[in-house]
N, C-alpha and C. Protein backbone atom coordinates (compact mmCIF):
# COMPACT_ATOMS: atom_id res chain seq x y z
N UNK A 1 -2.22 -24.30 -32.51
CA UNK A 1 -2.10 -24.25 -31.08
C UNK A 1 -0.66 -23.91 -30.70
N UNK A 2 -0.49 -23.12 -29.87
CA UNK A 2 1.05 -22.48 -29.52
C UNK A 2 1.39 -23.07 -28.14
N UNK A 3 2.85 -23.12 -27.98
CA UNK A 3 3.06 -24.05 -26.83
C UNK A 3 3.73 -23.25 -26.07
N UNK A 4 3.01 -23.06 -25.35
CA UNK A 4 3.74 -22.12 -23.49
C UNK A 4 4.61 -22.96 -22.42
N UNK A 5 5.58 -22.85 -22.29
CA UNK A 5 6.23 -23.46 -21.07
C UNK A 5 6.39 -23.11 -20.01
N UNK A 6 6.26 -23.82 -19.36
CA UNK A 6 6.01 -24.05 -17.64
C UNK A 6 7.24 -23.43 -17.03
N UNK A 7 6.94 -22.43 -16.40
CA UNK A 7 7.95 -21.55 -15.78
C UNK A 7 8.03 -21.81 -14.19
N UNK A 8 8.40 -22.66 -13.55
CA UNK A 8 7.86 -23.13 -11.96
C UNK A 8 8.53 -21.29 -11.23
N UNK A 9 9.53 -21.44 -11.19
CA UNK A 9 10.17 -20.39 -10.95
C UNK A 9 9.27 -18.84 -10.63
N UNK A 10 9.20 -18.45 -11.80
CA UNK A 10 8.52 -17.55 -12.06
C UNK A 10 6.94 -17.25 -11.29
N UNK A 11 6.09 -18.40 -11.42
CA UNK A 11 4.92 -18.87 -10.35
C UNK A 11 5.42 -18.75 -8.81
N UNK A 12 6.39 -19.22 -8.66
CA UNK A 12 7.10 -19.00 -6.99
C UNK A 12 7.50 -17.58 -6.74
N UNK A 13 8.06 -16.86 -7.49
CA UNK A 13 7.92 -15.54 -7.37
C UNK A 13 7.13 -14.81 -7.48
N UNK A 14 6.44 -14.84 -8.17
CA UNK A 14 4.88 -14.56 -7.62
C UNK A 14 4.37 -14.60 -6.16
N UNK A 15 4.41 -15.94 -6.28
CA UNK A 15 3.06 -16.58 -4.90
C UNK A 15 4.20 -15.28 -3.85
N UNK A 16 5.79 -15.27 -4.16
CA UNK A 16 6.72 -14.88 -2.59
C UNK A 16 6.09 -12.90 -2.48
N UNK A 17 5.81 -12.30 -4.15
CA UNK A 17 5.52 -10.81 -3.66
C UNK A 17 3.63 -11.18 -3.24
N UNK A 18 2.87 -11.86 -3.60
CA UNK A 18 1.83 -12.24 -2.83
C UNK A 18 1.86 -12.39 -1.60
N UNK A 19 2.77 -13.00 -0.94
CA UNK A 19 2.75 -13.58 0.81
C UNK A 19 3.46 -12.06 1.00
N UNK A 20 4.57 -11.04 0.06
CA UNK A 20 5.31 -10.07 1.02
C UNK A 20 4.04 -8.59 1.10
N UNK A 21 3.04 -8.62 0.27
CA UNK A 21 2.17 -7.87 0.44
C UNK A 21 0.84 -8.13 1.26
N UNK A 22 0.87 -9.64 1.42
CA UNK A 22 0.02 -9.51 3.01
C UNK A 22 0.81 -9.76 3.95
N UNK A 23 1.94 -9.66 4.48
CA UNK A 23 2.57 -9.67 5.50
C UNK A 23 2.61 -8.20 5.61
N UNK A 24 3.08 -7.40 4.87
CA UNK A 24 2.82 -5.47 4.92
C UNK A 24 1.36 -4.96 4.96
N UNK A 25 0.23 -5.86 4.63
CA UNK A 25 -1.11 -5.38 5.34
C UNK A 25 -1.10 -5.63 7.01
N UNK A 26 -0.28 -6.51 7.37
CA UNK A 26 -0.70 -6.92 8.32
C UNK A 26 0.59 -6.47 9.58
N UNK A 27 1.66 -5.78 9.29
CA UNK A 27 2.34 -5.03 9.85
C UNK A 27 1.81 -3.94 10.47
N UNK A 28 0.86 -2.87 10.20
CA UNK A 28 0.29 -1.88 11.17
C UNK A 28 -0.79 -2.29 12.21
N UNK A 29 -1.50 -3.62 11.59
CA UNK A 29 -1.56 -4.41 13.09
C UNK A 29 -1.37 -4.82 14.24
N UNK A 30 0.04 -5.82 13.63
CA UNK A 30 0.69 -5.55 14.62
C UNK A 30 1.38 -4.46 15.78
N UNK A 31 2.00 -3.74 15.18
CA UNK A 31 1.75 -2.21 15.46
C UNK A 31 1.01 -1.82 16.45
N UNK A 32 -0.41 -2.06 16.21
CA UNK A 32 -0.91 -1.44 17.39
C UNK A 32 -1.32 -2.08 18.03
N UNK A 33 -1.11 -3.54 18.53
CA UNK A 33 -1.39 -4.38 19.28
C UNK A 33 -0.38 -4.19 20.04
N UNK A 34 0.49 -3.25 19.97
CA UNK A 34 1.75 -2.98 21.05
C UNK A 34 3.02 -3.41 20.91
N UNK A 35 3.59 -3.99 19.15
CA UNK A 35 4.61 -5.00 19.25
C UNK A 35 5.31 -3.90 18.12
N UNK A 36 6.67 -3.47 18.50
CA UNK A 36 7.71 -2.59 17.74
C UNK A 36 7.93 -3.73 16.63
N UNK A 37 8.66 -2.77 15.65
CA UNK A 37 9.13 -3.19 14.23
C UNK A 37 10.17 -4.36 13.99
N UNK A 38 11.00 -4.33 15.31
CA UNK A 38 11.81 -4.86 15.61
C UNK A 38 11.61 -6.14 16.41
N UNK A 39 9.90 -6.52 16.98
CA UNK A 39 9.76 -7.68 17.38
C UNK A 39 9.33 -7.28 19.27
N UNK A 40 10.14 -6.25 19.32
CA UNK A 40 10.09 -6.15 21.12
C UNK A 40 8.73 -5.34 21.45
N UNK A 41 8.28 -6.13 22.84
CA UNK A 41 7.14 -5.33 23.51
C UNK A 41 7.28 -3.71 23.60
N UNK A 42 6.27 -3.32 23.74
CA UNK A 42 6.10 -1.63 23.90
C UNK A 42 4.25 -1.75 24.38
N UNK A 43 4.13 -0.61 25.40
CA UNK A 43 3.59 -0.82 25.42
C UNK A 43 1.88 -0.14 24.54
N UNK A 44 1.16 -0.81 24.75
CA UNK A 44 -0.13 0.03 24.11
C UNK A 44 -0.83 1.68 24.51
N UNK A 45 -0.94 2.28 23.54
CA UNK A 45 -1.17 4.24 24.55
C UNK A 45 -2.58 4.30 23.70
N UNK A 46 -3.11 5.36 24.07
CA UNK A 46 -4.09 5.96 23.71
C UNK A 46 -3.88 7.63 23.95
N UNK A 47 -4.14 8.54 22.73
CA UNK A 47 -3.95 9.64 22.81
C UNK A 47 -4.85 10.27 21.94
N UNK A 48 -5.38 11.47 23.28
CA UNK A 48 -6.31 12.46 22.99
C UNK A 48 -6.47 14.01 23.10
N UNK A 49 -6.68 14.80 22.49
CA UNK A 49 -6.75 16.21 23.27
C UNK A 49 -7.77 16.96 22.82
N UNK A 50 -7.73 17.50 23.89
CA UNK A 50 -8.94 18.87 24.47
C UNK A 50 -8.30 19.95 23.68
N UNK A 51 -9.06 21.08 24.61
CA UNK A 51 -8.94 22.49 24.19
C UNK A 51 -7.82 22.83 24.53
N UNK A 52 -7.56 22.75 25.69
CA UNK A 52 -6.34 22.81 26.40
C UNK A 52 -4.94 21.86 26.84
N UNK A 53 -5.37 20.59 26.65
CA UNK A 53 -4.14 19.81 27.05
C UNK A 53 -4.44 18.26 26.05
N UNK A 54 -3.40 17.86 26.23
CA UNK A 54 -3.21 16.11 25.57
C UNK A 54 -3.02 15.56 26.34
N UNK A 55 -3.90 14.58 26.60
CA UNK A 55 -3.86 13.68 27.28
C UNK A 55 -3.22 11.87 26.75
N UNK A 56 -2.03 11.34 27.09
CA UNK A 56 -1.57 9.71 26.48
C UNK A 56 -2.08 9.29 27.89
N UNK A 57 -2.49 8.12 27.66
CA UNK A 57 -2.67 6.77 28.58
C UNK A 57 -2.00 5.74 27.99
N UNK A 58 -1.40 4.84 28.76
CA UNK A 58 -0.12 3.92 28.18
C UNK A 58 -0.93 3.03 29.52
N UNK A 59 -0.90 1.32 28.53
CA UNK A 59 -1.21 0.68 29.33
C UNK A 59 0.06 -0.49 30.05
N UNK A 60 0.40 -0.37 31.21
CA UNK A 60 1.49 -1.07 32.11
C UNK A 60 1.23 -1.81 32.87
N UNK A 61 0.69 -2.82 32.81
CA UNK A 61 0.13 -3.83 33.85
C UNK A 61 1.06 -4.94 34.37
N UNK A 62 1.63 -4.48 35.69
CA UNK A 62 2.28 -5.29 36.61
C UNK A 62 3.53 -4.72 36.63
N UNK A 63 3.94 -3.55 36.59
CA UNK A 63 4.87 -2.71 36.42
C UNK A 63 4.70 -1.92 37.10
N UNK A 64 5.95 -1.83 38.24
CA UNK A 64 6.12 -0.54 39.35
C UNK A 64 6.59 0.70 38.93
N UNK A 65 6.15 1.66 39.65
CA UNK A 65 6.35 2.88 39.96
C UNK A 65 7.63 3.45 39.23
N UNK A 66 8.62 2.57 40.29
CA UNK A 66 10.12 3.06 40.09
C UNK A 66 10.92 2.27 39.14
N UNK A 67 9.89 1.37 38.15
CA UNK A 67 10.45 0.56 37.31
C UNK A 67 10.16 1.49 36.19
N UNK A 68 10.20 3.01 36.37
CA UNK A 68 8.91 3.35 35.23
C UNK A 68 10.18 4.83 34.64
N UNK A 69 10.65 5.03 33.42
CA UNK A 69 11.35 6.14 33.52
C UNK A 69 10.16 7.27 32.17
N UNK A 70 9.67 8.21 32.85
CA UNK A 70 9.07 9.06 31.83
C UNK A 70 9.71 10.50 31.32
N UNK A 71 9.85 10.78 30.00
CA UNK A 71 10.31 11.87 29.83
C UNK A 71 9.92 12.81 28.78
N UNK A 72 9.50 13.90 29.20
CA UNK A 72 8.60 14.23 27.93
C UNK A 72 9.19 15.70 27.44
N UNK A 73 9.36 16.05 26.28
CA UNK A 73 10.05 17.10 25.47
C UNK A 73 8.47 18.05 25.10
N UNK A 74 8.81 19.11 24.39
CA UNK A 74 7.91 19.57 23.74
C UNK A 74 6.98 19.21 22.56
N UNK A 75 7.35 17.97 21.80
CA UNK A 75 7.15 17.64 20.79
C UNK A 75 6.41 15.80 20.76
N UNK A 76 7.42 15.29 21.87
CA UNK A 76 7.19 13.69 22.05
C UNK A 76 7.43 13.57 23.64
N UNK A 77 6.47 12.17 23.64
CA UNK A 77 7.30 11.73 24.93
C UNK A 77 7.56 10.30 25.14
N UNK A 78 8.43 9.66 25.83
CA UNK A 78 9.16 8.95 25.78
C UNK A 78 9.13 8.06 27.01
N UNK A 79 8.80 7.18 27.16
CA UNK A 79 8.09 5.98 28.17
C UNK A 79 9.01 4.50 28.11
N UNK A 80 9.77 4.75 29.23
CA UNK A 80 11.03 3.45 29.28
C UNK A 80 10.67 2.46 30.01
N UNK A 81 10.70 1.59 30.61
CA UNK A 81 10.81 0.68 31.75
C UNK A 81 11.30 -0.57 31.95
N UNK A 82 11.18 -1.41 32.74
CA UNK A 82 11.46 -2.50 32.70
C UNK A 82 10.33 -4.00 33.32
N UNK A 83 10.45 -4.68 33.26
CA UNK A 83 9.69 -6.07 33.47
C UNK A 83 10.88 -6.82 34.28
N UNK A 84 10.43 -6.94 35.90
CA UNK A 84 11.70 -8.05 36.68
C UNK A 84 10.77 -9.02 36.37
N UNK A 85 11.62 -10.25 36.48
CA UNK A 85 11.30 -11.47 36.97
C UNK A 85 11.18 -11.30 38.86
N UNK A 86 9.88 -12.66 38.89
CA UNK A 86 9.99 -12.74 40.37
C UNK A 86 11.42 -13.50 41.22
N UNK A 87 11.40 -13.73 42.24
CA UNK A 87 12.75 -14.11 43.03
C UNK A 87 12.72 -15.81 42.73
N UNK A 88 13.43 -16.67 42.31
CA UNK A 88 13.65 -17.57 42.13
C UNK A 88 13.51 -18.72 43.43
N UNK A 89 13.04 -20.16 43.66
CA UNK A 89 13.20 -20.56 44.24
C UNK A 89 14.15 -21.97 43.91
N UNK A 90 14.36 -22.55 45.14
CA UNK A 90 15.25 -23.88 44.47
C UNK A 90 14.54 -25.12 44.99
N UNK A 91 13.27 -24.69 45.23
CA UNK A 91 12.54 -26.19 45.76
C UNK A 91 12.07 -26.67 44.64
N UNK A 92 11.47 -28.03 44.45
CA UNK A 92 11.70 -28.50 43.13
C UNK A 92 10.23 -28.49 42.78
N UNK A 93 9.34 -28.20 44.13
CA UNK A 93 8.32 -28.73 44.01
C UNK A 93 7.27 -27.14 43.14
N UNK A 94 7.87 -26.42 43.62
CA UNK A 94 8.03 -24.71 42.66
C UNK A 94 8.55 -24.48 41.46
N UNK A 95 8.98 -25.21 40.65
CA UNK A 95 8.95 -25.00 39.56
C UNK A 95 8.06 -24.60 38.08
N UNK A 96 8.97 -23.74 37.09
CA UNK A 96 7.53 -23.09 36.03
C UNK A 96 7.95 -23.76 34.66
N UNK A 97 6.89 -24.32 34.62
CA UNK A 97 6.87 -25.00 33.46
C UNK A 97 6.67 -24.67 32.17
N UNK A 98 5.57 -23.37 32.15
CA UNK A 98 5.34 -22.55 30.92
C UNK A 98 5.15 -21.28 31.86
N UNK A 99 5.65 -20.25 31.10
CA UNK A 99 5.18 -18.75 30.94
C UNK A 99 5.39 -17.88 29.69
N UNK A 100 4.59 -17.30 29.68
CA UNK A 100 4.16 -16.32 28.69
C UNK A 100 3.92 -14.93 29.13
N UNK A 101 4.84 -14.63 30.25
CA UNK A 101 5.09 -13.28 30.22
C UNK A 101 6.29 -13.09 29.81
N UNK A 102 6.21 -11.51 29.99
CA UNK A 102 7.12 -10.64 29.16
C UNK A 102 8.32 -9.89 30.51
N UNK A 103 9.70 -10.17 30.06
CA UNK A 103 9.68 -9.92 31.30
C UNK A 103 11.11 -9.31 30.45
N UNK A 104 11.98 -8.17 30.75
CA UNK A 104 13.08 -6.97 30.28
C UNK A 104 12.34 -5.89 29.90
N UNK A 105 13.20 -5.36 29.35
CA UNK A 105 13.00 -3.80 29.42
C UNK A 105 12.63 -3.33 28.45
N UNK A 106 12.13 -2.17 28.22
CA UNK A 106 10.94 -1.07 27.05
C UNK A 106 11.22 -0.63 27.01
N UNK A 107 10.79 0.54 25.47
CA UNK A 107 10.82 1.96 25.29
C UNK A 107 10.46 2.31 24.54
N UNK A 108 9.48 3.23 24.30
CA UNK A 108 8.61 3.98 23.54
C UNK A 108 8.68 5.51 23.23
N UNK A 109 8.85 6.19 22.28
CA UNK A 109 8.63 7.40 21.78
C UNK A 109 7.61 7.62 20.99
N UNK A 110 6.57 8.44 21.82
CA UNK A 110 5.14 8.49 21.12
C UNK A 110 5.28 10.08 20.41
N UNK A 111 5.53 10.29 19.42
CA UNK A 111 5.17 11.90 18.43
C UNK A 111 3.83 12.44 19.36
N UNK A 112 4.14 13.57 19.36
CA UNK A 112 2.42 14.17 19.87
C UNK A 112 2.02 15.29 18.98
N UNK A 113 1.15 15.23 18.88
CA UNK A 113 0.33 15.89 17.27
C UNK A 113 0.51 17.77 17.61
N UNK A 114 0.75 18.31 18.79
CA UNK A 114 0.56 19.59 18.97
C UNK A 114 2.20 19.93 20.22
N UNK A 115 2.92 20.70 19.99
CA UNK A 115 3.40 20.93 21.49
C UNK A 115 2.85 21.55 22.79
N UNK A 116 3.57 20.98 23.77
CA UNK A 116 3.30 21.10 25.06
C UNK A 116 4.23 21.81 25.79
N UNK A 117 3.54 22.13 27.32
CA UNK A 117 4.43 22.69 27.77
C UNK A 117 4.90 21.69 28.96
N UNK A 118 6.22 21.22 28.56
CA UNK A 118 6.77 20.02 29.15
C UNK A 118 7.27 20.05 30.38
N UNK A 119 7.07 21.10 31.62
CA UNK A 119 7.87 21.30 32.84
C UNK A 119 6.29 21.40 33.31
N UNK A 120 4.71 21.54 32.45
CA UNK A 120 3.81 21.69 33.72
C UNK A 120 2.96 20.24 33.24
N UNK A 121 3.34 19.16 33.34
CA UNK A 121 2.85 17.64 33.07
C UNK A 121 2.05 17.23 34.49
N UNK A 122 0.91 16.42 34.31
CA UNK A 122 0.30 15.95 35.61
C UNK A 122 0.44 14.74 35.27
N UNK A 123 0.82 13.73 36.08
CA UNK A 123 0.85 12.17 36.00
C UNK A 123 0.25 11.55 37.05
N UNK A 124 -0.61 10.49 36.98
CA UNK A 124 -1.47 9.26 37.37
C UNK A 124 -0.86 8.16 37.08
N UNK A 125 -0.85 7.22 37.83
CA UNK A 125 -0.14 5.65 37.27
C UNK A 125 -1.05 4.83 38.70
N UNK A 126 -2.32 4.37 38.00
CA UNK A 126 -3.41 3.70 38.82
C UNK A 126 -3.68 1.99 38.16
N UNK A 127 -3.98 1.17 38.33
CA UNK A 127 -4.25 -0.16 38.04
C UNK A 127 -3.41 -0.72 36.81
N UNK A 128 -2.31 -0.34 36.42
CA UNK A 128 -2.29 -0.70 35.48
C UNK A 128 -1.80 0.55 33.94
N UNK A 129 -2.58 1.67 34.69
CA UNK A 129 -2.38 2.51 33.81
C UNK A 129 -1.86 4.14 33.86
N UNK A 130 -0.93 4.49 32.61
CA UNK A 130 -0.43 5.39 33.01
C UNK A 130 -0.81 6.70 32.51
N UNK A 131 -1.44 7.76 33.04
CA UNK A 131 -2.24 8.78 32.83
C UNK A 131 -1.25 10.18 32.92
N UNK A 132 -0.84 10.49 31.37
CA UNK A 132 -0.47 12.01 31.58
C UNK A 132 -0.93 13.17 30.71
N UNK A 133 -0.98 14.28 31.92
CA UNK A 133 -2.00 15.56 31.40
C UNK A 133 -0.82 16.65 30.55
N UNK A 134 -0.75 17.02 29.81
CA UNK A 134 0.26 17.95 29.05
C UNK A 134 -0.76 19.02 28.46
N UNK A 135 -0.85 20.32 29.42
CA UNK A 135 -0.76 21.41 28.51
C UNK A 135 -0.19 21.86 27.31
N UNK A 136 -1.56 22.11 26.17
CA UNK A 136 -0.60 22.99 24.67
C UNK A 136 -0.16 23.89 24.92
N UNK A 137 1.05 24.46 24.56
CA UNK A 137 1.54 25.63 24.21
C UNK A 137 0.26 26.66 23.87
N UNK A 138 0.00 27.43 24.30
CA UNK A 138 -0.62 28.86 23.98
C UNK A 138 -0.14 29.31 22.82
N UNK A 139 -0.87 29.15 21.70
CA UNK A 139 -0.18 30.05 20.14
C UNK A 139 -0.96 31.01 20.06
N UNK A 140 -0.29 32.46 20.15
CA UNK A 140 -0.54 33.32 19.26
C UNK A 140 -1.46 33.34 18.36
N UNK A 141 -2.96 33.73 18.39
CA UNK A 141 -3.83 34.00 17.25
C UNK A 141 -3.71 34.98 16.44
N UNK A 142 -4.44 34.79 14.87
CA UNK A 142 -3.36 35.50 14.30
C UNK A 142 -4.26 37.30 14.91
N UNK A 143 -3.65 38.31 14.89
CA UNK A 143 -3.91 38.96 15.37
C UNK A 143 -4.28 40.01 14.34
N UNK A 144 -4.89 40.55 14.17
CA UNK A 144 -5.54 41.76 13.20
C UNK A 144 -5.10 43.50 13.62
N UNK A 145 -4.55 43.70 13.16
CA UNK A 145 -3.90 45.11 13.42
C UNK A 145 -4.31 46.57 12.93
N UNK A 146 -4.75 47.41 13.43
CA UNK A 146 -5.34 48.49 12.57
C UNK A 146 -4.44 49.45 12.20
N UNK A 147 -3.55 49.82 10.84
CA UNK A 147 -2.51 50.91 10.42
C UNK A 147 -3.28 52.18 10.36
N UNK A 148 -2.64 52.93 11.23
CA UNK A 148 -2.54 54.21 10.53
C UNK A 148 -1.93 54.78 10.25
N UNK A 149 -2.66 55.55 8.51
CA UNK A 149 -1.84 56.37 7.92
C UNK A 149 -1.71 57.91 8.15
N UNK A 150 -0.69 58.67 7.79
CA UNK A 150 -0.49 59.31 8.14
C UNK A 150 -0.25 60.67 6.73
């Protein structure tokens, strides 16, 4: 019979790349539940396209207009804003005891799978949500040419 010794150590390093490979399954989860790499809110989009245009929907609920900075390139676009707090009172009888909102500022750069043409954008921002239309770029098909020789 041969005698193996008890390596505690070694077992703990283990169990630690065990817990660091389900914490990395569970990172693109998070992800798209709307939470950056870095911990901070962003918000949740959805993106689709047609024949003709891409459409992102970004969801913003309780977020104004002019709290809202959008900017979109040919390639990505880029969705800033901010979260105020409401106006404070000093009566005592108004006080908040718990909240669980989210309340500073965002920013998001979403890649978009095709370019656009970024000066003819249509935008919607209705209940909550923010709706923009981006025409593709028109590419060139490839075109078939007939030579003649001479």
């Amino acid at each position: 019979m041969t005698l193996i010794r008890w390596q505690p150590w070694q077992e703990i390093d283990t169990l630690r790349r065990q817990f660091d490979d389900l914490f990395e399954e569970l990172a693109p989860i998070s992800r798209l539940a709307g939470r950056a790499n870095n911990g901070m809110w962003s918000p949740a989009i959805e993106l689709k396209t047609t024949d003709d245009a891409v459409v992102l929907r970004a969801e913003l609920p309780g977020i104004k207009v002019e709290d809202l900075d959008i900017q979109v390139s040919r390639d990505n676009v880029a969705i800033a804003g901010e979260y105020k707090t409401e106006e404070k009172t000093e009566d005592p009888a108004h006080q908040v005891y718990r909240s669980e909102f989210r309340y500073g500022s965002f920013k998001r750069v979403i890649p978009l799978p095709v370019p656009v043409q970024n000066d003819k954008v249509e935008a919607n921002f209705k209940d909550g949500i923010l709706t923009l239309s981006m025409l593709k770029i028109e590419t060139e098909q490839h075109k078939v040419v007939k030579v003649n020789i001479t």
